[in-house]
Protein backbone atom coordinates (compact mmCIF):
# COMPACT_ATOMS: atom_id res chain seq x y z
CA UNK A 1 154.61 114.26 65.50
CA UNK A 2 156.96 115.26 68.50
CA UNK A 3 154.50 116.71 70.53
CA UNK A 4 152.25 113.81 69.68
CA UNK A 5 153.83 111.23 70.90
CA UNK A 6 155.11 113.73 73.93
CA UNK A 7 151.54 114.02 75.07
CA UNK A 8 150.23 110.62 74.38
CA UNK A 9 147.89 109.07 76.86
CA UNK A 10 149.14 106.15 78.87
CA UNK A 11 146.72 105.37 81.57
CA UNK A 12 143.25 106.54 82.50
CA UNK A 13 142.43 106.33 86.31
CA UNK A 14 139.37 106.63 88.11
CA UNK A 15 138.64 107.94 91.45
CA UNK A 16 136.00 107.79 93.74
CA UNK A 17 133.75 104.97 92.25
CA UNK A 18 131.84 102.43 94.20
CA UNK A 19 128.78 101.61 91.87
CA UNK A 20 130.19 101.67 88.90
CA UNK A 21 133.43 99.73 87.71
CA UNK A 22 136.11 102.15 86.29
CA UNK A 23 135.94 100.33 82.98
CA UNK A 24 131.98 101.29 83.09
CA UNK A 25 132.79 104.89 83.55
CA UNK A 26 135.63 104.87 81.14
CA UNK A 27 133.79 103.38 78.15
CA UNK A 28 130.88 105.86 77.51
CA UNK A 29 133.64 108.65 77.48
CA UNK A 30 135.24 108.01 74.45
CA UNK A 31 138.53 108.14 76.01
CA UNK A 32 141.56 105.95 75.13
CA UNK A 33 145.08 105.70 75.38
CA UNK A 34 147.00 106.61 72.81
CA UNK A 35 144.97 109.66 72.50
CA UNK A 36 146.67 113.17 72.71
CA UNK A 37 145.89 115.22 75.48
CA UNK A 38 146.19 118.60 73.92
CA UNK A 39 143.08 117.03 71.81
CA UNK A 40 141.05 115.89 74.46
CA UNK A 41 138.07 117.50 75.16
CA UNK A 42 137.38 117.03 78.82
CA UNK A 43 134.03 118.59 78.68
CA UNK A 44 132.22 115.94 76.17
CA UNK A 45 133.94 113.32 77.83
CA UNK A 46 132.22 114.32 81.50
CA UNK A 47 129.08 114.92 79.58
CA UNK A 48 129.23 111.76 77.51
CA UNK A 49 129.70 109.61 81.46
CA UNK A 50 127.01 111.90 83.06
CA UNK A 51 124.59 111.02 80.36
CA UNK A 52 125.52 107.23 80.27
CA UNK A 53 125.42 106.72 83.99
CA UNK A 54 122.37 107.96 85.98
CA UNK A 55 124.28 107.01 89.37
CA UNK A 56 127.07 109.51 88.85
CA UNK A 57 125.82 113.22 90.53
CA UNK A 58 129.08 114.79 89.46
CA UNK A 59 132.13 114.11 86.82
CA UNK A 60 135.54 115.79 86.58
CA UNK A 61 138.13 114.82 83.88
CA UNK A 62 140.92 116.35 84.23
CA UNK A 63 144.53 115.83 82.00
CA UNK A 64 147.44 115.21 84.08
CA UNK A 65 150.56 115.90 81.84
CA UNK A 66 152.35 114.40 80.81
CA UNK A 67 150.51 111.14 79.86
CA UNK A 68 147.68 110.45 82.29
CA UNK A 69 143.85 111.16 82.42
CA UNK A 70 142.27 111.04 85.64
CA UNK A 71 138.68 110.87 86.16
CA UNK A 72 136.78 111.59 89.74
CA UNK A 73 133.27 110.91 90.22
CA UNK A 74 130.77 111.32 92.75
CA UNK A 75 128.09 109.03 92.70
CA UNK A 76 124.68 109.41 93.37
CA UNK A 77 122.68 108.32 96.57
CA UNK A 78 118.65 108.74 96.62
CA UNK A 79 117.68 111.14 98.75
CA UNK A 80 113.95 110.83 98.37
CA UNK A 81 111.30 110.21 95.70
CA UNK A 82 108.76 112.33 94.04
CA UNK A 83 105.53 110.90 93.45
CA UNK A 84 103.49 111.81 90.01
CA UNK A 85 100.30 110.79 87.83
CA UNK A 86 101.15 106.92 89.23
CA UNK A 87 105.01 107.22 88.55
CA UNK A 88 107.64 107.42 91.43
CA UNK A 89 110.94 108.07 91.08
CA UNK A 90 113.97 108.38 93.40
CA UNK A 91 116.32 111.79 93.72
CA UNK A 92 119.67 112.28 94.63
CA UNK A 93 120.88 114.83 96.71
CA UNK A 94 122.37 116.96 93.76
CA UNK A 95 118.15 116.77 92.37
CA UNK A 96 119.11 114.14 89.61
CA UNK A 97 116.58 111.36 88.93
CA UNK A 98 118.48 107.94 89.40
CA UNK A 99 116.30 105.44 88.93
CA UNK A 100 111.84 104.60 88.97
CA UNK A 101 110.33 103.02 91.54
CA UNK A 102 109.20 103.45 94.82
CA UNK A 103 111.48 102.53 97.95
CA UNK A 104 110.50 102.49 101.55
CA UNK A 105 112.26 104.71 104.34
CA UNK A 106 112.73 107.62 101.85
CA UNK A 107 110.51 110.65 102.48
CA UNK A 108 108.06 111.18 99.08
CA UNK A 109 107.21 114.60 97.61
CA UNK A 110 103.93 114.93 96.00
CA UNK A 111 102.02 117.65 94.07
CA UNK A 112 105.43 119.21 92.98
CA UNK A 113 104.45 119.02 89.22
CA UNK A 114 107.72 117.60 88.00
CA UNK A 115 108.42 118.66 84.08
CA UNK A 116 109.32 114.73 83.50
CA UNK A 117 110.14 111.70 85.72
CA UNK A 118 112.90 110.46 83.57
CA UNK A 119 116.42 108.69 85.05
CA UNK A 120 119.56 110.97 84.13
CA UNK A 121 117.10 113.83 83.86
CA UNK A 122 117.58 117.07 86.43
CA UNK A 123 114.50 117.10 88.32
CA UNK A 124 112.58 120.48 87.52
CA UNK A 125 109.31 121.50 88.31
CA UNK A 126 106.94 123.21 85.63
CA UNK A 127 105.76 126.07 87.68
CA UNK A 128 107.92 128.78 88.72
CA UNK A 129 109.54 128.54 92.33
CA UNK A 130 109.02 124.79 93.25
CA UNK A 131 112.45 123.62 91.48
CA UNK A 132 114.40 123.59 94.25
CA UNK A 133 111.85 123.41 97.29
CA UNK A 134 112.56 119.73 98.20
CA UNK A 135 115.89 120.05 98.67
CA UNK A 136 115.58 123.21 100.52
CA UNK A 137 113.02 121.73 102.70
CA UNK A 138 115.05 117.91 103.25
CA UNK A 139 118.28 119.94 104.36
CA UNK A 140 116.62 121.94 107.33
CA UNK A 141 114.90 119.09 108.05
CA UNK A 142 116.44 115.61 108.04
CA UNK A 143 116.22 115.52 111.72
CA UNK A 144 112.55 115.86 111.67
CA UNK A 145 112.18 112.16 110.53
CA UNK A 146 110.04 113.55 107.33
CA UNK A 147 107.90 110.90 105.63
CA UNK A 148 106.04 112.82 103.04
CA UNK A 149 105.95 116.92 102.15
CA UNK A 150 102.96 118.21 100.15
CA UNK A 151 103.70 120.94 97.85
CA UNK A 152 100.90 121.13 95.76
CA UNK A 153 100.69 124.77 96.84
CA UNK A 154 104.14 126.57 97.62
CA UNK A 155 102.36 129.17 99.28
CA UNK A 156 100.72 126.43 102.12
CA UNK A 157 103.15 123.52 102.16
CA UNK A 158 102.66 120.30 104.69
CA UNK A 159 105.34 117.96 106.24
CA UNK A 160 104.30 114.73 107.19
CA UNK A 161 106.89 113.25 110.36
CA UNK A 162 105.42 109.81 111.16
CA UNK A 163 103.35 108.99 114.10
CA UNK A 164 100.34 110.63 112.16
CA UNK A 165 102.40 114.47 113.01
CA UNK A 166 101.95 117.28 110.38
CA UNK A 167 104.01 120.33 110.30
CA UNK A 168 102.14 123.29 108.55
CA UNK A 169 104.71 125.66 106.90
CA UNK A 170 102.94 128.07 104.75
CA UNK A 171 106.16 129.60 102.46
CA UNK A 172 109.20 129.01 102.02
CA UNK A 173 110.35 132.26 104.26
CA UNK A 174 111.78 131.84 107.41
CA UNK A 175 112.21 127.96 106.97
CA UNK A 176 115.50 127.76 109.52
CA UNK A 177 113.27 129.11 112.13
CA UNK A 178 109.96 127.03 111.69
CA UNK A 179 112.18 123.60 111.42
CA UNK A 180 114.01 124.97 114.70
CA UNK A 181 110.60 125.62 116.74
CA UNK A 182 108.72 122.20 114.83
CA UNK A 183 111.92 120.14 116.64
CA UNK A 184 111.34 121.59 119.31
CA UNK A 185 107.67 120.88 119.29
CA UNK A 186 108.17 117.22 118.75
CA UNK A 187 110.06 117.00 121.40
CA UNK A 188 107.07 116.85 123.71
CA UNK A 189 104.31 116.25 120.57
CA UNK A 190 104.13 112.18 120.64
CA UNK A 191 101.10 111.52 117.99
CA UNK A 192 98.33 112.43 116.35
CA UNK A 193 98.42 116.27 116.09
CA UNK A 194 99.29 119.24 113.40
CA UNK A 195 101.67 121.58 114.22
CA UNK A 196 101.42 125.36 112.63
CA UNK A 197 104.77 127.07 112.34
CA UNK A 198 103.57 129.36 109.83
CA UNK A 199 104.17 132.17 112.28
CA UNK A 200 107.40 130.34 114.27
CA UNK A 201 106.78 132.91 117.24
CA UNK A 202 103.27 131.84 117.59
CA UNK A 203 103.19 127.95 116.94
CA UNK A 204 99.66 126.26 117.68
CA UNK A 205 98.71 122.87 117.70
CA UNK A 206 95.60 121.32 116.77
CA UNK A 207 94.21 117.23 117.23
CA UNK A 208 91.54 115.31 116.86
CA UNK A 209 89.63 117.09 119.76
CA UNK A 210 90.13 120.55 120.10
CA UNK A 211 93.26 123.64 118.52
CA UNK A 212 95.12 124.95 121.33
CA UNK A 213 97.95 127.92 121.64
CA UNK A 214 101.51 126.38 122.22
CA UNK A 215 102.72 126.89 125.74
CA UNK A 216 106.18 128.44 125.76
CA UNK A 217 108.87 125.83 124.82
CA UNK A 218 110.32 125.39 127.91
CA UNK A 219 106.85 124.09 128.94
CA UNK A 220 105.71 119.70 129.21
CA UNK A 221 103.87 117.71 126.88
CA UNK A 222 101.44 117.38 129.71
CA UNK A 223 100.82 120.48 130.47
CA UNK A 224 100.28 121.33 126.96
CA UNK A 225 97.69 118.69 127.19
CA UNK A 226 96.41 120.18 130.17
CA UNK A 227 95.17 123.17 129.15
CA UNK A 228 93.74 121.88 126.05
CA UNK A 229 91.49 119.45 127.57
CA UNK A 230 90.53 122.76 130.39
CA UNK A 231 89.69 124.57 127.33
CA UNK A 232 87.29 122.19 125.66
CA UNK A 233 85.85 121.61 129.21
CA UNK A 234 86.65 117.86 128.79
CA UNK A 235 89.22 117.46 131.15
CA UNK A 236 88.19 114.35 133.94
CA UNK A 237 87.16 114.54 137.80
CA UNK A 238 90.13 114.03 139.96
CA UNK A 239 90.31 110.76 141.61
């Protein structure tokens, strides 16, 4: 009974929450004062929130003796959506499904084959090495302004970037070093055009007219254009 009352709970704090009230993330815990803390089991209690709260990406509780329980949280922000058999559904940045429903300004992932679209569920794919491709991809390349990335074949994957641009990838290998040249590219890209970095030391560039070698990167949008048009023999009469 000493060590009881010695180790009874007294308050239960909660850090880090925004979303979510602290009395939201304390109730599906099944933690209370008065409880003992040698009796606690942390463990269910993060599993019990995790499950309850689809907007919480990580959950730590931790016993601070001698009376106190403190729980920290990280919520969940969606990252981007994967798109499937009609159903879209948003992502966080740890890959956890937060909510359904399609939102704009978030880039979409299609043909990745998801194993279910469900909120609170850890988005997996059903065939073997696409799990984790969409957040590999989305970290190299936030800066790339990606709208949409086509994974329907891991061995050929697509990047849409607005402004009607296409990034061809092929694999996953080498990833840093295509995203570094396709930024690069875009720089003097405007519209309009595909990009193939599947071989970053030899990046081409194809639109509606005519496929044309890459210049070296230190070289002009115009110039680019330039030899494309000499190449197709389209280029127009001086004035």
């Amino acid at each position: 009974m000493y060590k009881r009352q010695l180790f009874n709970c007294t308050s239960i704090e909660v850090e880090g929450n925004s979303r979510y009230t602290a009395e939201q993330i304390i109730a599906p815990s099944g933690l209370e004062t008065g409880q003992n803390l040698l009796h606690i089991d942390s463990g269910d209690a993060e599993k019990r929130i995790s499950a309850a709260l689809t907007y919480i990406d990580m959950v730590d509780v931790s016993k601070v003796f001698p009376t106190k329980i403190k729980i920290t949280v990280k919520e969940a922000e969606k990252w981007f959506l994967v798109s499937q058999d009609g159903v879209t559904a948003a992502v966080s940045r740890m890959g956890r499904i937060v909510e359904l429903g399609s939102e704009s300004g978030l880039p979409t992932i299609v043909g990745y084959d998801a194993v279910e679209l469900t909120p609170g569920a850890t988005l997996t794919s059903s065939e073997n090495g696409k799990t984790q491709l969409p957040l590999q991809i989305l970290e190299k390349a936030e800066h790339c302004g990606i709208t949409r990335v086509n994974l329907t074949d891991r061995f050929d994957i697509s990047v849409d970037c607005g402004d009607n641009i296409t990034l061809q990838l092929g694999g996953i290998a080498d990833i840093d070093s295509k995203f570094a040249v396709g930024a690069e590219v875009l720089q003097y890209e405007q519209a309009n055009v595909t990009i193939n970095l599947k071989n970053p030391n030899k990046p081409s560039a194809k639109d509606k007219i005519v496929s044309a070698a890459l210049p070296s990167l230190s070289g002009t949008a115009e110039s680019t254009r330039e030899s494309t048009a000499e190449a197709a023999g389209t280029s127009e009469p001086a004035e």
